[in-house]
C-alpha atoms as a PDB file:
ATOM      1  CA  UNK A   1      -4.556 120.829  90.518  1.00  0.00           C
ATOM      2  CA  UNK A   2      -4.923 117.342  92.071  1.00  0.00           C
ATOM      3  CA  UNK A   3      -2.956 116.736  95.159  1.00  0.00           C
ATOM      4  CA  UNK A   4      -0.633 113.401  95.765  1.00  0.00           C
ATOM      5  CA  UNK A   5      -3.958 111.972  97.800  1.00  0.00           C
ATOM      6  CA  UNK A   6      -5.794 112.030  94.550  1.00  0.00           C
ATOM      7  CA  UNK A   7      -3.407 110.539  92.739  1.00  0.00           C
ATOM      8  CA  UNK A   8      -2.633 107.815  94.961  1.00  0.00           C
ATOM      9  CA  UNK A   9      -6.543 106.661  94.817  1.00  0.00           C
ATOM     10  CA  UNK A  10      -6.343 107.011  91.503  1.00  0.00           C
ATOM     11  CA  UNK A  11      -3.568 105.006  91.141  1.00  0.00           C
ATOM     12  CA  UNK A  12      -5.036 101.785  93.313  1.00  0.00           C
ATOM     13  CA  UNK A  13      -8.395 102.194  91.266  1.00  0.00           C
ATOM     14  CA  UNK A  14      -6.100 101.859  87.876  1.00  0.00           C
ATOM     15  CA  UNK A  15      -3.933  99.284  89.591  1.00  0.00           C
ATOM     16  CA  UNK A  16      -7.566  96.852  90.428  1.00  0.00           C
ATOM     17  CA  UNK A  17      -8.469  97.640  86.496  1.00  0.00           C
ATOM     18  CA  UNK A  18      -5.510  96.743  85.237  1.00  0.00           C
ATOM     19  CA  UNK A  19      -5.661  93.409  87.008  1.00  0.00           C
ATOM     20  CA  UNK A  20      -9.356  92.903  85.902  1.00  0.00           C
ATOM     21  CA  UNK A  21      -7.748  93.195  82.553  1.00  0.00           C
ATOM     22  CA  UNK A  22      -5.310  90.938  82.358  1.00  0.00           C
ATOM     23  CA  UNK A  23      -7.704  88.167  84.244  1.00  0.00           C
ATOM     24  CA  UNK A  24     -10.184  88.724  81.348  1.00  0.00           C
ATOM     25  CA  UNK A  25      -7.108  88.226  79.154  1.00  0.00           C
ATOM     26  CA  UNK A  26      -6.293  84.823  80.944  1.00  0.00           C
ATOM     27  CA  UNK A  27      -9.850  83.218  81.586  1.00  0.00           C
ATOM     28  CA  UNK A  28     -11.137  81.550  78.572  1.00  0.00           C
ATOM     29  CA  UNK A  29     -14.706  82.779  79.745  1.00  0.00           C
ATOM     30  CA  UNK A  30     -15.645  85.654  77.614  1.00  0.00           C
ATOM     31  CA  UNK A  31     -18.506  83.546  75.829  1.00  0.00           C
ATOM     32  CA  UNK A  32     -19.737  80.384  78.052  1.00  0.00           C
ATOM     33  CA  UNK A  33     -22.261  77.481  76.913  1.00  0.00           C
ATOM     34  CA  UNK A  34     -23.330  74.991  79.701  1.00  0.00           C
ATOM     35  CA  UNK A  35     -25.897  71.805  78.911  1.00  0.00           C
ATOM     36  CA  UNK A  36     -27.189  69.998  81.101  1.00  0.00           C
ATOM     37  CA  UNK A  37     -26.812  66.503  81.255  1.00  0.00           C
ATOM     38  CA  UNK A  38     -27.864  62.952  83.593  1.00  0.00           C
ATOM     39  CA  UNK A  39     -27.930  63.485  86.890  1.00  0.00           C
ATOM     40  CA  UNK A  40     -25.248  62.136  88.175  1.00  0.00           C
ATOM     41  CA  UNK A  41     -22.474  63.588  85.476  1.00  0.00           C
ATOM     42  CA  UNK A  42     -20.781  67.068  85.397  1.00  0.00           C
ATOM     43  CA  UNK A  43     -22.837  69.228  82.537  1.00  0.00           C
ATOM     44  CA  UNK A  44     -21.281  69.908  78.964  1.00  0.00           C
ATOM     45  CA  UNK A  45     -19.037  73.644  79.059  1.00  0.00           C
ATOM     46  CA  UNK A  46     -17.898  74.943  75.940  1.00  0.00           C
ATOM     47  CA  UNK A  47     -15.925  78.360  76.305  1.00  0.00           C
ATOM     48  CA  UNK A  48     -14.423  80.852  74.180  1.00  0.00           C
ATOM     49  CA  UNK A  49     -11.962  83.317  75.213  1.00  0.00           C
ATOM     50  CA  UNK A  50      -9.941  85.790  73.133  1.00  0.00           C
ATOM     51  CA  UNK A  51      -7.401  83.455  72.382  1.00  0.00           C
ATOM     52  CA  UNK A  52      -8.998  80.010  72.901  1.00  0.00           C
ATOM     53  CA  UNK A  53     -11.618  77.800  72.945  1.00  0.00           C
ATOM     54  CA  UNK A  54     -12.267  75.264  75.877  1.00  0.00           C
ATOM     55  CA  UNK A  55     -14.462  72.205  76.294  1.00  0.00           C
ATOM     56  CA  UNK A  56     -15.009  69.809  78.686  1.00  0.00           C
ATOM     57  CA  UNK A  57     -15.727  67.065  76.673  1.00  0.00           C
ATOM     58  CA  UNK A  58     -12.144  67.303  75.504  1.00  0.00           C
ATOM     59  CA  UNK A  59     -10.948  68.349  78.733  1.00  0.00           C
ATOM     60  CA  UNK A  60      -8.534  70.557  76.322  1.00  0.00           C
ATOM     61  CA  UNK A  61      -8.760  74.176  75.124  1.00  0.00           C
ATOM     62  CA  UNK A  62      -7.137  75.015  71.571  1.00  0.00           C
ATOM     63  CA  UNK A  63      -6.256  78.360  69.502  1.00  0.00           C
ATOM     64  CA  UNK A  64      -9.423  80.327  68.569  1.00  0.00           C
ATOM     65  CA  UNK A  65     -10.571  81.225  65.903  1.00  0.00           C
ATOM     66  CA  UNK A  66      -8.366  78.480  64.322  1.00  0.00           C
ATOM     67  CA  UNK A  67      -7.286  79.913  60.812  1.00  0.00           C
ATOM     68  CA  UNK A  68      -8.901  76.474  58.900  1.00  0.00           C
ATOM     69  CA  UNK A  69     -12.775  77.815  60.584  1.00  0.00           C
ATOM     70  CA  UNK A  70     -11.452  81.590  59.156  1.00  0.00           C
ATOM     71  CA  UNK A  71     -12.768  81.169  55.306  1.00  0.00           C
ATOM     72  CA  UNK A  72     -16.019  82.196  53.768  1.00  0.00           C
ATOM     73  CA  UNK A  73     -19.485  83.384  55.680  1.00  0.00           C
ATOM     74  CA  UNK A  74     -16.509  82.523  59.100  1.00  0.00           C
ATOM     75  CA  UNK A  75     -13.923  85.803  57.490  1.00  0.00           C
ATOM     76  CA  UNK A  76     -15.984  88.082  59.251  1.00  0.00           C
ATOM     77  CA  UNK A  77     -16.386  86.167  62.955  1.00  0.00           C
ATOM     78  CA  UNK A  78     -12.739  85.385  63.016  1.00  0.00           C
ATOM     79  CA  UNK A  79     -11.722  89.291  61.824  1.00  0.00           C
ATOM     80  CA  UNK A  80     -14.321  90.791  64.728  1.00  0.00           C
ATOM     81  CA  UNK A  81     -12.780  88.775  67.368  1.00  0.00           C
ATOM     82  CA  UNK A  82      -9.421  88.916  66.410  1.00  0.00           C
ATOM     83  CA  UNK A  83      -9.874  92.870  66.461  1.00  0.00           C
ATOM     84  CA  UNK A  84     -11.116  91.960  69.936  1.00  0.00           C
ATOM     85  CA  UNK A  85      -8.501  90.292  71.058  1.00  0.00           C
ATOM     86  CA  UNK A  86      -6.034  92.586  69.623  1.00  0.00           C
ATOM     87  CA  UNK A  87      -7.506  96.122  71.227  1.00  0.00           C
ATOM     88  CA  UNK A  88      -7.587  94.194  75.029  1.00  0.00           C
ATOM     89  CA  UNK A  89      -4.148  93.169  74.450  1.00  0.00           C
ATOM     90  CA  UNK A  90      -3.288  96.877  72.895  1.00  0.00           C
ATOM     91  CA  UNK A  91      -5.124  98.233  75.901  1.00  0.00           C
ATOM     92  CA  UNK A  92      -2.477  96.418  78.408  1.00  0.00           C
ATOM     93  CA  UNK A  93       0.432  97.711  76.578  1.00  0.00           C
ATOM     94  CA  UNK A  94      -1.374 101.746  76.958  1.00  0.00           C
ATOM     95  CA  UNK A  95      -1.876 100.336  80.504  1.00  0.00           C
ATOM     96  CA  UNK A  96       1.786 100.335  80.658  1.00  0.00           C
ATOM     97  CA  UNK A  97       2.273 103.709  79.496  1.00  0.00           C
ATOM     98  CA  UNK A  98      -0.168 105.157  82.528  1.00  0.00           C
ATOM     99  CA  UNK A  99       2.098 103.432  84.907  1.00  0.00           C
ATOM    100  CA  UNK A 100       4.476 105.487  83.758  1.00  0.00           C
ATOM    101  CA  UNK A 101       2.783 108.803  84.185  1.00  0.00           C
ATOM    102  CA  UNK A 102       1.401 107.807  87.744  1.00  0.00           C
ATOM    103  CA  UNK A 103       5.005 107.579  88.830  1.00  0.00           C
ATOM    104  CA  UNK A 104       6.131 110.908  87.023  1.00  0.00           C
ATOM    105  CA  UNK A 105       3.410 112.552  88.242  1.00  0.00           C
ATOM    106  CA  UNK A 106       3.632 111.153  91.838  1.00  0.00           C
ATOM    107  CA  UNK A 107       7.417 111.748  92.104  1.00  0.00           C
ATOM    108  CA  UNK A 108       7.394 114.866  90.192  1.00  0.00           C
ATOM    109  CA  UNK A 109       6.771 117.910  92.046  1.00  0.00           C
ATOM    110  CA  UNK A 110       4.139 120.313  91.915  1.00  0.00           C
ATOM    111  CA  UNK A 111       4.509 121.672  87.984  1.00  0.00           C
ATOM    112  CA  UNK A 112       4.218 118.459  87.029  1.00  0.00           C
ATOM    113  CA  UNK A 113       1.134 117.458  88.960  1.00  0.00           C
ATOM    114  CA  UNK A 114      -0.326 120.585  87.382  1.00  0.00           C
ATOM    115  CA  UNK A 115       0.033 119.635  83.963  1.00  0.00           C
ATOM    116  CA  UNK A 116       0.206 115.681  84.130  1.00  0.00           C
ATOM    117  CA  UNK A 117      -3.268 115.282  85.140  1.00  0.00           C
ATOM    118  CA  UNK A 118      -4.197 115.931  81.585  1.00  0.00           C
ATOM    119  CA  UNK A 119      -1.654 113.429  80.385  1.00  0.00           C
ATOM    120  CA  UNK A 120      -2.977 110.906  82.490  1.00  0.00           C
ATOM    121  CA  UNK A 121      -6.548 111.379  81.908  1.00  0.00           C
ATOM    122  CA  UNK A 122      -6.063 111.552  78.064  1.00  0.00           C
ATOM    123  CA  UNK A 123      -4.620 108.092  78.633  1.00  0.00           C
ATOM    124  CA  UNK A 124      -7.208 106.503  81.246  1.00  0.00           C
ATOM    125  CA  UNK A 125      -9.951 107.668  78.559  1.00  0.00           C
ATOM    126  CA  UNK A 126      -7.749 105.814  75.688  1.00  0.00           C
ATOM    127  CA  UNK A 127      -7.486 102.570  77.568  1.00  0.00           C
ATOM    128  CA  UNK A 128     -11.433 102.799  78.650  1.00  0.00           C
ATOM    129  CA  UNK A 129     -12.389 103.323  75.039  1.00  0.00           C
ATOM    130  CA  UNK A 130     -10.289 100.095  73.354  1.00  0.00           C
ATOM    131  CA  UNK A 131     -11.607  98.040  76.353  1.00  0.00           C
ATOM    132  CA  UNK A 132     -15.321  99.514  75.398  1.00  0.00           C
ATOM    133  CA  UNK A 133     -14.918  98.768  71.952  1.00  0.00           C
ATOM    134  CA  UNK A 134     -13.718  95.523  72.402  1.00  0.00           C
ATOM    135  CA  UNK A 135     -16.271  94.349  74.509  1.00  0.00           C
ATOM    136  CA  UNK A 136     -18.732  95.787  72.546  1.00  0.00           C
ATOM    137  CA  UNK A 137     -17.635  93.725  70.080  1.00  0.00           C
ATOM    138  CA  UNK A 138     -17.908  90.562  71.225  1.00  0.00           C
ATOM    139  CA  UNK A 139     -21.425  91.445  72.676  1.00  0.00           C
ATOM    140  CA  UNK A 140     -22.230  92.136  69.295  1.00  0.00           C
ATOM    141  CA  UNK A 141     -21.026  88.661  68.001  1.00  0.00           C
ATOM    142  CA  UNK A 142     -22.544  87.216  70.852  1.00  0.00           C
ATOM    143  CA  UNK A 143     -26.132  88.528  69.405  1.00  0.00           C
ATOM    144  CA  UNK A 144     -25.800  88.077  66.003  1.00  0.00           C
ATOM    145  CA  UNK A 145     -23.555  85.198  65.158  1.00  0.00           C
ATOM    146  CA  UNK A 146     -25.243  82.066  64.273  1.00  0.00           C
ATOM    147  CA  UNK A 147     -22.906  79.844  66.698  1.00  0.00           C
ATOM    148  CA  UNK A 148     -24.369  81.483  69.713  1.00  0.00           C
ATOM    149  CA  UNK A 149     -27.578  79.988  69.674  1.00  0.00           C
ATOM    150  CA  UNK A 150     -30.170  79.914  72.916  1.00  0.00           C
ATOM    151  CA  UNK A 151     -27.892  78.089  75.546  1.00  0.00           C
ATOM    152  CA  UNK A 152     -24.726  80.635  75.157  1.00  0.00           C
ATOM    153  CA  UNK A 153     -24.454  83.120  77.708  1.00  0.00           C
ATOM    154  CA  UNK A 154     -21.779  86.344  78.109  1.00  0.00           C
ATOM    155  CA  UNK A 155     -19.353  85.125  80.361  1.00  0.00           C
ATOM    156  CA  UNK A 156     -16.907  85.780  83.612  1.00  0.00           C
ATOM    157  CA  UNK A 157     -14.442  87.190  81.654  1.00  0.00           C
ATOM    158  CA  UNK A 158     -16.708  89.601  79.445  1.00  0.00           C
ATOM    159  CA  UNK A 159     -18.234  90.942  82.953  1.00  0.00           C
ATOM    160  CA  UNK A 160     -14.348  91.445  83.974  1.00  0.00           C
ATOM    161  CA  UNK A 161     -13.525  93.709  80.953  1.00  0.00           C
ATOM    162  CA  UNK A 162     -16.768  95.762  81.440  1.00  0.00           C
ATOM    163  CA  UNK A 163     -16.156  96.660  85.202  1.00  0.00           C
ATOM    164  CA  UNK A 164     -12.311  97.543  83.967  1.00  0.00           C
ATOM    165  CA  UNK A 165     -13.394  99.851  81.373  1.00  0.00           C
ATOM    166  CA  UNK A 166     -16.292 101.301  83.655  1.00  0.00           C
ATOM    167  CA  UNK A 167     -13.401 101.713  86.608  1.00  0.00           C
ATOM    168  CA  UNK A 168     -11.278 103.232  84.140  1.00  0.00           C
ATOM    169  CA  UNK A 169     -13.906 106.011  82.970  1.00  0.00           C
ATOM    170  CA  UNK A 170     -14.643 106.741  86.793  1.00  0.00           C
ATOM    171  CA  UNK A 171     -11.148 106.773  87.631  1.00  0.00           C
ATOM    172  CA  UNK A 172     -10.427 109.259  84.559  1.00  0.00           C
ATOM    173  CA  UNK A 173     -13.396 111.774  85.605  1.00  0.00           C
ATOM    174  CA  UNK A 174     -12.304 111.730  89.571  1.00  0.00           C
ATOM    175  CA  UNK A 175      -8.867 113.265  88.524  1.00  0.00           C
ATOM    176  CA  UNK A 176     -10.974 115.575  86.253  1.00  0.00           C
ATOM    177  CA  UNK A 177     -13.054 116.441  89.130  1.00  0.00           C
ATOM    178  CA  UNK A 178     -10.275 116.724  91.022  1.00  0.00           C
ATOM    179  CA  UNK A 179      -8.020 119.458  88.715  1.00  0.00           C
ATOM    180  CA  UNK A 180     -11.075 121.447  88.035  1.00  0.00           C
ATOM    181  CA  UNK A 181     -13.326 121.573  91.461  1.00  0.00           C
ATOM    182  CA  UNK A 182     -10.145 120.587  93.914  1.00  0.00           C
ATOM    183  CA  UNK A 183      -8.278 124.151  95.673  1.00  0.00           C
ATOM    184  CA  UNK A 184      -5.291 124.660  94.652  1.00  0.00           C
ATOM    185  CA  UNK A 185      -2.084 124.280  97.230  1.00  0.00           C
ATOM    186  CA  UNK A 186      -0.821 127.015  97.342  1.00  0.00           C
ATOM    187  CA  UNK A 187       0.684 126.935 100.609  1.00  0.00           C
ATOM    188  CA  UNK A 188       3.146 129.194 100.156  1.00  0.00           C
ATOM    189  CA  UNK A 189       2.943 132.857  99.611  1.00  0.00           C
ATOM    190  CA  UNK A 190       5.882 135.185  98.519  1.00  0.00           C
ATOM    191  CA  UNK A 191       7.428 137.204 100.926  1.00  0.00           C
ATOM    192  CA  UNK A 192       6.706 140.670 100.140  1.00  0.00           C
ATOM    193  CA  UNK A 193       9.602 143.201  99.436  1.00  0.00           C
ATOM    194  CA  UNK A 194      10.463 145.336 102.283  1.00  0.00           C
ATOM    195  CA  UNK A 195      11.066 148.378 100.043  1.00  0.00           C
END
């Protein structure tokens, strides 16, 4: 059984994922192109994130995929990142629901430490895997799309979601490691009868 100590790591290494989540969310940065230009201007940056699309030429970001570039040979693209977008917003929500079973099984006592580790893992493994899949997802696009030709790189935000998802997995197997390899407390012994 995991003691508090455990738990309270845990917790801090779910609280830093959770945050790398929702700035991967924010940052329009999942899929970056730079060009250079002249010398003395600022070089051409065209983002994508999982809900926009930024460009400094336009100094302006706008919905993306925008539902008119969603038709034809584009169906596919649009439903891929869309499904993206959707399981990293999905994953906050399950993020949510792990908040909730830190603080049950932080302020619960000790029966509930025994058997919310499992709980708690079963959900840190849930929210790893959308992230994964997610991200995995866009890397895929990223290789095989034809509107990420040689220029485009993976970006800030992609590298965000892959150290949450990797933080997430660790953070799941330490409580593992910690219910199976961890002695138990027991501290207290019964009092034999004097009869």
């Amino acid at each position: 059984m995991p003691r508090r100590i455990i738990y309270g790591i845990s917790l801090w290494l779910f609280l830093s994922s959770a945050a790398l989540t929702i700035t991967s969310i924010a940052l329009p940065t999942w899929v970056v192109y730079t060009s250079p230009t002249t010398h003395d201007s600022t070089p051409i940056r065209v983002s994508y994130g999982l809900h926009s699309r930024c460009s400094s030429i336009t100094n302006t970001c706008t919905p993306f995929p925008p539902p008119e570039e969603c038709h034809g040979e584009e169906r596919g693209f649009c439903s891929a990142w869309r499904t993206s977008a959707f399981l990293i917003n999905f994953s906050v929500v399950l993020m949510l629901a792990c908040l909730v079973a830190y603080v049950t099984v932080l302020v619960g006592g000790r029966q509930v430490r025994e058997k919310g580790w499992k709980v708690l893992v079963g959900l840190l493994a849930v929210v790893a895997g959308s992230q994964l899949t997610a991200m995995a997802l866009v890397a895929a696009l990223y290789e095989k799309d034809k509107r990420f030709f040689v220029g485009w790189e993976l970006g800030t935000a992609w590298i965000l979601c892959t150290v949450s998802w990797i933080t997430l997995l660790v953070d799941a197997l330490g409580i593992m490691a910690g219910a199976y390899f961890y002695p138990q407390n027991d501290d207290y012994e019964p009092i034999p009868d004097p009869q």
